[in-house]
C-alpha atoms as a PDB file:
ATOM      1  CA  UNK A   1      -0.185 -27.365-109.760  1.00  0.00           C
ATOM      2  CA  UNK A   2       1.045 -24.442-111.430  1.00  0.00           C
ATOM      3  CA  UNK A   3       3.970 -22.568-110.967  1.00  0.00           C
ATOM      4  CA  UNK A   4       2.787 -19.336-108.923  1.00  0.00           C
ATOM      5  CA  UNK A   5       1.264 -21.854-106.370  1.00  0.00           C
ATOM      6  CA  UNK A   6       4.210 -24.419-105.959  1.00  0.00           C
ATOM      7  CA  UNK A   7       6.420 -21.130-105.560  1.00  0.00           C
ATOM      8  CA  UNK A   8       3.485 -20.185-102.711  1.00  0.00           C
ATOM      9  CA  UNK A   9       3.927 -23.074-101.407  1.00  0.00           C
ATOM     10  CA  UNK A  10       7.358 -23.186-101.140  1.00  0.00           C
ATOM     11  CA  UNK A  11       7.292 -19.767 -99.433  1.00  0.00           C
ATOM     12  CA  UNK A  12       4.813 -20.842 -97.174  1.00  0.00           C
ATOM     13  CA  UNK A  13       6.809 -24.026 -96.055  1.00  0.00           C
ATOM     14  CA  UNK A  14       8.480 -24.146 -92.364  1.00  0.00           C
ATOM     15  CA  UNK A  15      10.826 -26.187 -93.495  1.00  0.00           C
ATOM     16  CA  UNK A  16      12.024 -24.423 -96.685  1.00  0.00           C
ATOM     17  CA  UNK A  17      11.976 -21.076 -94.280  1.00  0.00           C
ATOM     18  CA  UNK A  18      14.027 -22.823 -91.747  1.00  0.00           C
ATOM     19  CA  UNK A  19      16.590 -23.761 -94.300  1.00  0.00           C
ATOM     20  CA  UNK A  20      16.985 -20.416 -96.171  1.00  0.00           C
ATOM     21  CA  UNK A  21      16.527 -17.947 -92.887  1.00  0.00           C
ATOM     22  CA  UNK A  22      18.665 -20.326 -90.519  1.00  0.00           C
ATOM     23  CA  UNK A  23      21.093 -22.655 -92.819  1.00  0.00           C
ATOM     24  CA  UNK A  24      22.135 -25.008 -90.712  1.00  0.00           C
ATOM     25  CA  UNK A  25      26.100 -25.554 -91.565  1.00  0.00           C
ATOM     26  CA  UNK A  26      26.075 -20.895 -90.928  1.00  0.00           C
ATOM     27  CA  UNK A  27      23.393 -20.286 -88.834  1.00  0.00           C
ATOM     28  CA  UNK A  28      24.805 -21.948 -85.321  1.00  0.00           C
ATOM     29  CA  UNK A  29      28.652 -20.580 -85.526  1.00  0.00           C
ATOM     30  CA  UNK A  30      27.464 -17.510 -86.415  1.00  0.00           C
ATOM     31  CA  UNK A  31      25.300 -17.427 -83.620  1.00  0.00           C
ATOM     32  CA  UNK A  32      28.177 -18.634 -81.108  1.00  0.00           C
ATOM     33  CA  UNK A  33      30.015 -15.824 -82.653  1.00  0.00           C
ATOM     34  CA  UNK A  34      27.123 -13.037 -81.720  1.00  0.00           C
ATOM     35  CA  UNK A  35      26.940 -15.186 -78.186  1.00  0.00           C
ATOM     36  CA  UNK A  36      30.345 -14.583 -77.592  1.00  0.00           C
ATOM     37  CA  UNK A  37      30.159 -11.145 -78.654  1.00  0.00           C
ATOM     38  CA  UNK A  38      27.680  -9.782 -76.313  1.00  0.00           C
ATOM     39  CA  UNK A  39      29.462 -11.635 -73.037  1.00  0.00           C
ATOM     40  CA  UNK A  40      32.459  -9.980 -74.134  1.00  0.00           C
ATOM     41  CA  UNK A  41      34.202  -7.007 -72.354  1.00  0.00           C
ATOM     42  CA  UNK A  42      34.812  -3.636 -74.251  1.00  0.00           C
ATOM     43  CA  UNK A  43      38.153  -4.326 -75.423  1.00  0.00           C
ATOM     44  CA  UNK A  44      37.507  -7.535 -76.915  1.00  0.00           C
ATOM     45  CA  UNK A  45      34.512  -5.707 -78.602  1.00  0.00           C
ATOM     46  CA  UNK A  46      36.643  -3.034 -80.305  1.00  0.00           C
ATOM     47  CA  UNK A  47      38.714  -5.661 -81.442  1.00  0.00           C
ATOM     48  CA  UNK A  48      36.517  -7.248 -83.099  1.00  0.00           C
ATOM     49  CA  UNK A  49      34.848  -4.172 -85.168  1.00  0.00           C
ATOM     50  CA  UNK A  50      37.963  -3.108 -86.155  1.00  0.00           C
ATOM     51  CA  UNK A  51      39.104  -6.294 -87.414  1.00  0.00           C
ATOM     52  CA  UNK A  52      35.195  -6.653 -88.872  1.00  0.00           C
ATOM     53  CA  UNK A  53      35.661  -3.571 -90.222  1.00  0.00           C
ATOM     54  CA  UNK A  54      38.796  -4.051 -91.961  1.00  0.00           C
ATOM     55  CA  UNK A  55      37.161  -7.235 -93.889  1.00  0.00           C
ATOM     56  CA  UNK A  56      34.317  -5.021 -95.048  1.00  0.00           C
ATOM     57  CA  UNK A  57      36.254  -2.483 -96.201  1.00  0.00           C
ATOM     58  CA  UNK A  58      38.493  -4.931 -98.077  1.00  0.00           C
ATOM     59  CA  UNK A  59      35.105  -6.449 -99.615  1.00  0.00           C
ATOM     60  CA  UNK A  60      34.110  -2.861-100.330  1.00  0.00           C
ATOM     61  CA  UNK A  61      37.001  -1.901-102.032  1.00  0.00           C
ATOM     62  CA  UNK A  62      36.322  -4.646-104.425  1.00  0.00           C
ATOM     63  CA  UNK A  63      33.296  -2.890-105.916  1.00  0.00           C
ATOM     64  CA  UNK A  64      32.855  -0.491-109.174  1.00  0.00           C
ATOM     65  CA  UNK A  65      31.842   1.979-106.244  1.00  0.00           C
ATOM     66  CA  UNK A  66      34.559   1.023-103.352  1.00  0.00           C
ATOM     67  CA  UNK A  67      37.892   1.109-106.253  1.00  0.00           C
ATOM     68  CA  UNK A  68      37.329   4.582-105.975  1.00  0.00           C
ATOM     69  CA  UNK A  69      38.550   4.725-102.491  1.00  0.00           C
ATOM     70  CA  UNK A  70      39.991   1.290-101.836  1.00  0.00           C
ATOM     71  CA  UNK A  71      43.102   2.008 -99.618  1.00  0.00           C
ATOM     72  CA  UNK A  72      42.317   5.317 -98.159  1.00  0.00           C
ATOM     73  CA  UNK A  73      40.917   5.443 -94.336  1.00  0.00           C
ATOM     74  CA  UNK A  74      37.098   4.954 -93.447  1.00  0.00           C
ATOM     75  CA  UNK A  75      36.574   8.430 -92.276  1.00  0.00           C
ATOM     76  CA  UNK A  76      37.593   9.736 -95.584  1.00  0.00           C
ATOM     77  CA  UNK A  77      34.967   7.883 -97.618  1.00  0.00           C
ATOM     78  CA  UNK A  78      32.270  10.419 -98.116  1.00  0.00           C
ATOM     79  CA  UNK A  79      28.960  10.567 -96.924  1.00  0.00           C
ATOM     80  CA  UNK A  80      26.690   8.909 -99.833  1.00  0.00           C
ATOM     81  CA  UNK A  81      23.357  10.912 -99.916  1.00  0.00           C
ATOM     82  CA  UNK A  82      20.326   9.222-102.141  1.00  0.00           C
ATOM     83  CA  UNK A  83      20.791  10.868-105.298  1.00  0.00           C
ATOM     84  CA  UNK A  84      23.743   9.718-105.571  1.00  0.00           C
ATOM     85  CA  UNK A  85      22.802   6.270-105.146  1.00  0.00           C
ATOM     86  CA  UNK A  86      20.313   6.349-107.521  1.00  0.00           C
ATOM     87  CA  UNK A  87      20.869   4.056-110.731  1.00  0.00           C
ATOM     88  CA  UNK A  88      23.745   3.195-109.268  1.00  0.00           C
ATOM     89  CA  UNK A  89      22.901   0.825-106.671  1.00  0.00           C
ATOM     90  CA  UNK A  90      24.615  -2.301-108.677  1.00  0.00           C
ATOM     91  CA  UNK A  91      28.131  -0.278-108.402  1.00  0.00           C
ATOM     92  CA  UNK A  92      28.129  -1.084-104.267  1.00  0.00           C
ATOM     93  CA  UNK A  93      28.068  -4.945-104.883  1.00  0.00           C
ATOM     94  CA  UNK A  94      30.421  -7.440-104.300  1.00  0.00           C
ATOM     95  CA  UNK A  95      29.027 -10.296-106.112  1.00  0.00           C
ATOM     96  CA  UNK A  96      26.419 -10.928-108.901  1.00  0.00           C
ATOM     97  CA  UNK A  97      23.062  -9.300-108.367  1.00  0.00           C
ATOM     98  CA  UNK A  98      21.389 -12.789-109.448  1.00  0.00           C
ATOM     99  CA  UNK A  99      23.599 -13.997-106.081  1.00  0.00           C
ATOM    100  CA  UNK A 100      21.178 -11.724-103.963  1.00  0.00           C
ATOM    101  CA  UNK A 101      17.727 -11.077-103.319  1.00  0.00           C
ATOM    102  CA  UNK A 102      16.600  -7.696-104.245  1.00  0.00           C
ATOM    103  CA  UNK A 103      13.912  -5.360-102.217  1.00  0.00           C
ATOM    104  CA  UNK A 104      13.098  -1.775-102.276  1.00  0.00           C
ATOM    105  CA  UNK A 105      13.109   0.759 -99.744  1.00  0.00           C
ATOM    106  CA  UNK A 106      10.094   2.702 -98.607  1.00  0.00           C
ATOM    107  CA  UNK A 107      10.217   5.264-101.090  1.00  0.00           C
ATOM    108  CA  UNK A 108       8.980   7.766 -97.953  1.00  0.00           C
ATOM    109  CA  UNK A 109      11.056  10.829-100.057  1.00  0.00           C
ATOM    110  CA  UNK A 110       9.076   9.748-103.484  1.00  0.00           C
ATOM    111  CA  UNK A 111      11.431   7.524-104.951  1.00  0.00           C
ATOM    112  CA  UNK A 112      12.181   3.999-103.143  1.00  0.00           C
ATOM    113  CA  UNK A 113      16.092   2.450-104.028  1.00  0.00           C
ATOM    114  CA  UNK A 114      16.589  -0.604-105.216  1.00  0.00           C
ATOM    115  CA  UNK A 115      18.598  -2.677-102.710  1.00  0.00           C
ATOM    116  CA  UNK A 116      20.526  -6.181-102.827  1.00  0.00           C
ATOM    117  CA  UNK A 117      20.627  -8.559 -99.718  1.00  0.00           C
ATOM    118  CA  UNK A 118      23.338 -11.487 -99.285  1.00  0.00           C
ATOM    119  CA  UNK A 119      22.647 -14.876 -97.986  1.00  0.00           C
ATOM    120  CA  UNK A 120      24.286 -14.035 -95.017  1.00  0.00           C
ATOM    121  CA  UNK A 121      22.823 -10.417 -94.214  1.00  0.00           C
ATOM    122  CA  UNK A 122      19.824 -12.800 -94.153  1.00  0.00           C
ATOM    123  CA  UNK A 123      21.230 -15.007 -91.984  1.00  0.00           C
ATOM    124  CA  UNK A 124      22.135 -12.527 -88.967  1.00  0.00           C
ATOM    125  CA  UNK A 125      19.094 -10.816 -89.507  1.00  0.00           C
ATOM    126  CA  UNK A 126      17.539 -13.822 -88.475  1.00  0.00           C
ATOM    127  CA  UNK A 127      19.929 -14.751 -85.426  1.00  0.00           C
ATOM    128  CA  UNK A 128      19.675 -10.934 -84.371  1.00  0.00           C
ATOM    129  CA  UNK A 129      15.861 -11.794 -84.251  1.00  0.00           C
ATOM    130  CA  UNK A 130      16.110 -15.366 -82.639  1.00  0.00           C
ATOM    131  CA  UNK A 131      18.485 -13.702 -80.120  1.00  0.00           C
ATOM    132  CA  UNK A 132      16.007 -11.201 -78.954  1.00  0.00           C
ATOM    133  CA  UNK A 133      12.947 -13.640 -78.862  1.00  0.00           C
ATOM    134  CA  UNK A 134      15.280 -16.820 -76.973  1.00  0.00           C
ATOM    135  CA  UNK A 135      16.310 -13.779 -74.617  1.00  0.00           C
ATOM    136  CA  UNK A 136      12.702 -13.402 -73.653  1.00  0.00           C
ATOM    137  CA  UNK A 137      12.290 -17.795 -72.901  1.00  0.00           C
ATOM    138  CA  UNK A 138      10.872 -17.549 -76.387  1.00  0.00           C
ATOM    139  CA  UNK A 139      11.597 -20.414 -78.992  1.00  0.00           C
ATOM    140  CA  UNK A 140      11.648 -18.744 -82.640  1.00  0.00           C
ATOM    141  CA  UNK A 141      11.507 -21.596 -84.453  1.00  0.00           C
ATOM    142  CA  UNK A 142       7.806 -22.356 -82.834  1.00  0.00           C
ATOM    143  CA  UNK A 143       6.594 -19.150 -82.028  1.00  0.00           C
ATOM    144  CA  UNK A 144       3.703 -17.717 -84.069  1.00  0.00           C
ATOM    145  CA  UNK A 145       4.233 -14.441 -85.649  1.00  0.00           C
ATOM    146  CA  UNK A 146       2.966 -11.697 -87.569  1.00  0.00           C
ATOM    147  CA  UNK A 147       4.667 -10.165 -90.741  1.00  0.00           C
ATOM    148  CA  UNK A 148       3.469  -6.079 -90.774  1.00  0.00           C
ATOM    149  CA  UNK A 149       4.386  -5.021 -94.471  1.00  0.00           C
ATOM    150  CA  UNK A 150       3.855  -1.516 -96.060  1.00  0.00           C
ATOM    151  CA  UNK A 151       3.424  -2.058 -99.338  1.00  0.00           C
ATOM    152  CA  UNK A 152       2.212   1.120-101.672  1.00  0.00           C
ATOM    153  CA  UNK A 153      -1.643   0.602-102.092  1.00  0.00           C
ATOM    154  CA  UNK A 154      -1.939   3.786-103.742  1.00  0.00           C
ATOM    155  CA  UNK A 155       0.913   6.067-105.594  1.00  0.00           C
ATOM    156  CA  UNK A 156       1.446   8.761-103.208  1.00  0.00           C
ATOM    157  CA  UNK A 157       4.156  11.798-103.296  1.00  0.00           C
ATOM    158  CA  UNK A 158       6.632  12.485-101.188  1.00  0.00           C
ATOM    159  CA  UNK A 159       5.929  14.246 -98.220  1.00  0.00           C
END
């Protein structure tokens, strides 16, 4: 077996998708958490962005990008537009881009960004998914689905 079709495999395995998309020791108290969240009243919502926010912020300031305005209130961050992202994307993280898996975007203007997803922006990605197909009697982990991609078959400029 050679290497391209062992990593197929491996990407085609339920249980190797199971373990990555819904790590067991992560996947069920964070999904208490998001359980909790939506049974709970307004206030106790609040609370909880602002003390969510406070940790990202905190993890933001961290960055070659955040240092810049680590300290200073949320509203006065400025508005980041594309170009200034570009070639700059590895300034916004927090940890080693080897640490993350990497994707584009679209590219709908003409020119896609690179961008770097944790482990655990994985992770509630999949419980925000699970909670929405359990919520409809459901059970992800059976269900069949379909994967819609849009993947560039031809260059094409922006529109």
């Amino acid at each position: 077996m050679n290497v391209l079709s062992w990593v197929t495999s491996l990407k085609n395995s339920r249980l190797i998708y199971n373990l990555v998309r819904r790590t067991p020791l992560v996947y069920g108290p964070m999904k208490r958490r998001l359980s909790a969240l939506a049974l709970a009243d307004g206030v106790a919502r609040g609370e909880f962005t602002a003390r969510r926010l406070a940790r990202v912020l905190a993890w933001a300031g961290n960055t070659k990008y955040g240092k810049k305005h680590a300290g200073t209130a949320f509203a006065q961050w400025p508005v980041l537009e594309k170009q200034d992202l570009l070639g700059t994307e590895q300034d916004f993280l927090g940890r080693p881009s080897w640490l993350c898996v990497t994707a584009k975007t679209s590219g709908t203007t003409g020119t896609p960004l690179t961008t770097y997803r944790s482990l655990h922006s994985l992770l509630l990605e999949q419980i925000f998914i699970d909670y929405v197909v359990e919520h409809q009697g459901i059970d992800p982990r059976t269900m069949r689905t379909a994967i819609l991609r849009c993947d560039a078959v031809i260059p094409r400029r922006p529109p």
